[in-house]
Protein backbone atom coordinates (compact mmCIF):
# COMPACT_ATOMS: atom_id res chain seq x y z
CA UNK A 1 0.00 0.00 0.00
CA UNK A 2 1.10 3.41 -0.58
CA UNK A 3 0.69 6.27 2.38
CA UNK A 4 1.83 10.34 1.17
CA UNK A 5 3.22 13.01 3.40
CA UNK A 6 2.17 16.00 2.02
CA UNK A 7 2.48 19.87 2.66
CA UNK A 8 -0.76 22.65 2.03
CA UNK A 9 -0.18 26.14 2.07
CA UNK A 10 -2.32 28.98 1.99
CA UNK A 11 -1.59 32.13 0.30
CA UNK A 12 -4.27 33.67 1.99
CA UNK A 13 -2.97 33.07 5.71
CA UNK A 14 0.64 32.30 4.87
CA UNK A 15 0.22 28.87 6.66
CA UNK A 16 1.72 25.97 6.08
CA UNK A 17 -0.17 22.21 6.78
CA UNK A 18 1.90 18.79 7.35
CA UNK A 19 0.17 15.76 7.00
CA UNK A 20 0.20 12.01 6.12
CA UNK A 21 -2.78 10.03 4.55
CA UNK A 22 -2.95 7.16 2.14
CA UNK A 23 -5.73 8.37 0.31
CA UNK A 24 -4.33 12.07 -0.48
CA UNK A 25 -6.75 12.73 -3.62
CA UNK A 26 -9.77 12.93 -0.74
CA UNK A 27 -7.88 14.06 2.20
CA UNK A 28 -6.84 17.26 -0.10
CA UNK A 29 -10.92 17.58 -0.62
CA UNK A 30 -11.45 17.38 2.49
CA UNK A 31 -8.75 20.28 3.47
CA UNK A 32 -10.12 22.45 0.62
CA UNK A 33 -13.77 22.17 1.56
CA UNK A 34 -13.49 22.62 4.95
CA UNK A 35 -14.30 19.72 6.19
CA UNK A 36 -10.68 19.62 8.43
CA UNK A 37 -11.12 21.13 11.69
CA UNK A 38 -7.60 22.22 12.05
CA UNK A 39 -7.57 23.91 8.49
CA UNK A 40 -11.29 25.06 7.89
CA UNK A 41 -10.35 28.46 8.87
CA UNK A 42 -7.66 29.40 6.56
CA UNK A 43 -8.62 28.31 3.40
CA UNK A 44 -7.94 27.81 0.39
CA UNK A 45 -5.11 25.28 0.25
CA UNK A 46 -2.66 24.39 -2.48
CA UNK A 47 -0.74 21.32 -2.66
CA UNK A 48 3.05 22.32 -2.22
CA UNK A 49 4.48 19.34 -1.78
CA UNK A 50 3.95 15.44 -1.34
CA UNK A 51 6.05 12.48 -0.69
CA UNK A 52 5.18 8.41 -0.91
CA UNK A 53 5.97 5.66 1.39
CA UNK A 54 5.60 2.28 1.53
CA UNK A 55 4.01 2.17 4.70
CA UNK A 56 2.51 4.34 6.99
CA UNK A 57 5.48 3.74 9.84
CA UNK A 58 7.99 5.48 7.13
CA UNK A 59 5.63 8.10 6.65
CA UNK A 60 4.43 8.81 9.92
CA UNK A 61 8.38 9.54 10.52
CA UNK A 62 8.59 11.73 8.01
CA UNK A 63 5.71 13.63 9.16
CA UNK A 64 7.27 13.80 12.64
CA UNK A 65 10.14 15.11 11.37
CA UNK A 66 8.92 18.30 9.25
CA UNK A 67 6.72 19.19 12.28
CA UNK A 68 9.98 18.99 14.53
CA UNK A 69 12.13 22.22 14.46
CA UNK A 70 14.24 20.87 11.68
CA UNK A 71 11.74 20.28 9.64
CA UNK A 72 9.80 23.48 10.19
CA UNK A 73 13.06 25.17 9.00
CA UNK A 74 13.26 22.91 5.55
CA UNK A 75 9.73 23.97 5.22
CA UNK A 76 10.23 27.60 5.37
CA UNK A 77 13.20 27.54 3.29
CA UNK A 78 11.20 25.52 0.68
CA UNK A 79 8.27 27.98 0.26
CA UNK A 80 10.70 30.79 0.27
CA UNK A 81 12.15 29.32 -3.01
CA UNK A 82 9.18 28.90 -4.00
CA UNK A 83 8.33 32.53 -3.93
CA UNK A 84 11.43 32.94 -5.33
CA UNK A 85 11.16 30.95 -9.08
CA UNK A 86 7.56 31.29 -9.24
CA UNK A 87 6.29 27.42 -8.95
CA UNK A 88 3.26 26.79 -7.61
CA UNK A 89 2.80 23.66 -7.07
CA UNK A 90 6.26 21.42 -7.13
CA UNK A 91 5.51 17.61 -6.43
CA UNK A 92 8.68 16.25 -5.36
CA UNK A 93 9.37 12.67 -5.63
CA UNK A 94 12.73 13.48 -4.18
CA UNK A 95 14.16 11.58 -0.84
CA UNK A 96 14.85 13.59 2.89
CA UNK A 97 18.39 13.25 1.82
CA UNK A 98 17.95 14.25 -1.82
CA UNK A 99 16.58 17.94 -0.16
CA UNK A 100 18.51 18.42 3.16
CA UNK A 101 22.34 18.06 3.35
CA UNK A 102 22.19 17.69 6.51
CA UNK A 103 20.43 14.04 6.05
CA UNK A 104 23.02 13.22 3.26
CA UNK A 105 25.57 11.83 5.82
CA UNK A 106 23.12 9.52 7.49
CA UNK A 107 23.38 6.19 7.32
CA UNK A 108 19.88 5.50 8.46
CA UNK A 109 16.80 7.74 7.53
CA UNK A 110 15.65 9.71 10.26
């Protein structure tokens, strides 16, 4: 089975949502028609970015770590380039280490 981490933002609030899901076509429908308690208020949301995993243990860790200060950062630093070329909506099929250098000299994913 496949499960997604994905990232919403909203122009409108400048806010940023981390989740995981495996079903990400109707948990995006769900975000975008208010049906999300934690997101209902600042609508609309944009896919910015999304991520798939084999199981839901690999993404769950994933999600852990762009909600931990770390990932927060990466997260700021990747909207702010993508103010800066213009994209809208990148979907990156990229890995953790792929994006953060700090991850390339793992051994293990975090």
């Amino acid at each position: 089975m496949k499960f997604f981490v994905y990232l919403i933002w909203s122009d409108k609030s400048k806010r940023s949502y981390v989740g995981q899901t495996q079903d990400i076509e109707n948990r995006l429908k769900r975000h975008k028609s208010g049906l999300v308690r934690s997101t209902k208020a600042y609508r609309p949301w944009k896919l910015i970015f999304k991520e798939e995993f084999r199981d839901r243990a690999e993404a769950m860790k994933k999600e852990l770590w762009l909600k931990s200060p770390g990932g927060r950062k990466w997260i700021s630093g990747f909207i702010e380039n993508l103010g800066e070329t213009g994209l809208s909506v990148p979907l990156s099929k990229t890995t953790e280490r792929d994006r953060d250098p700090a991850m390339r000299d793992r051994t293990k994913p975090a």
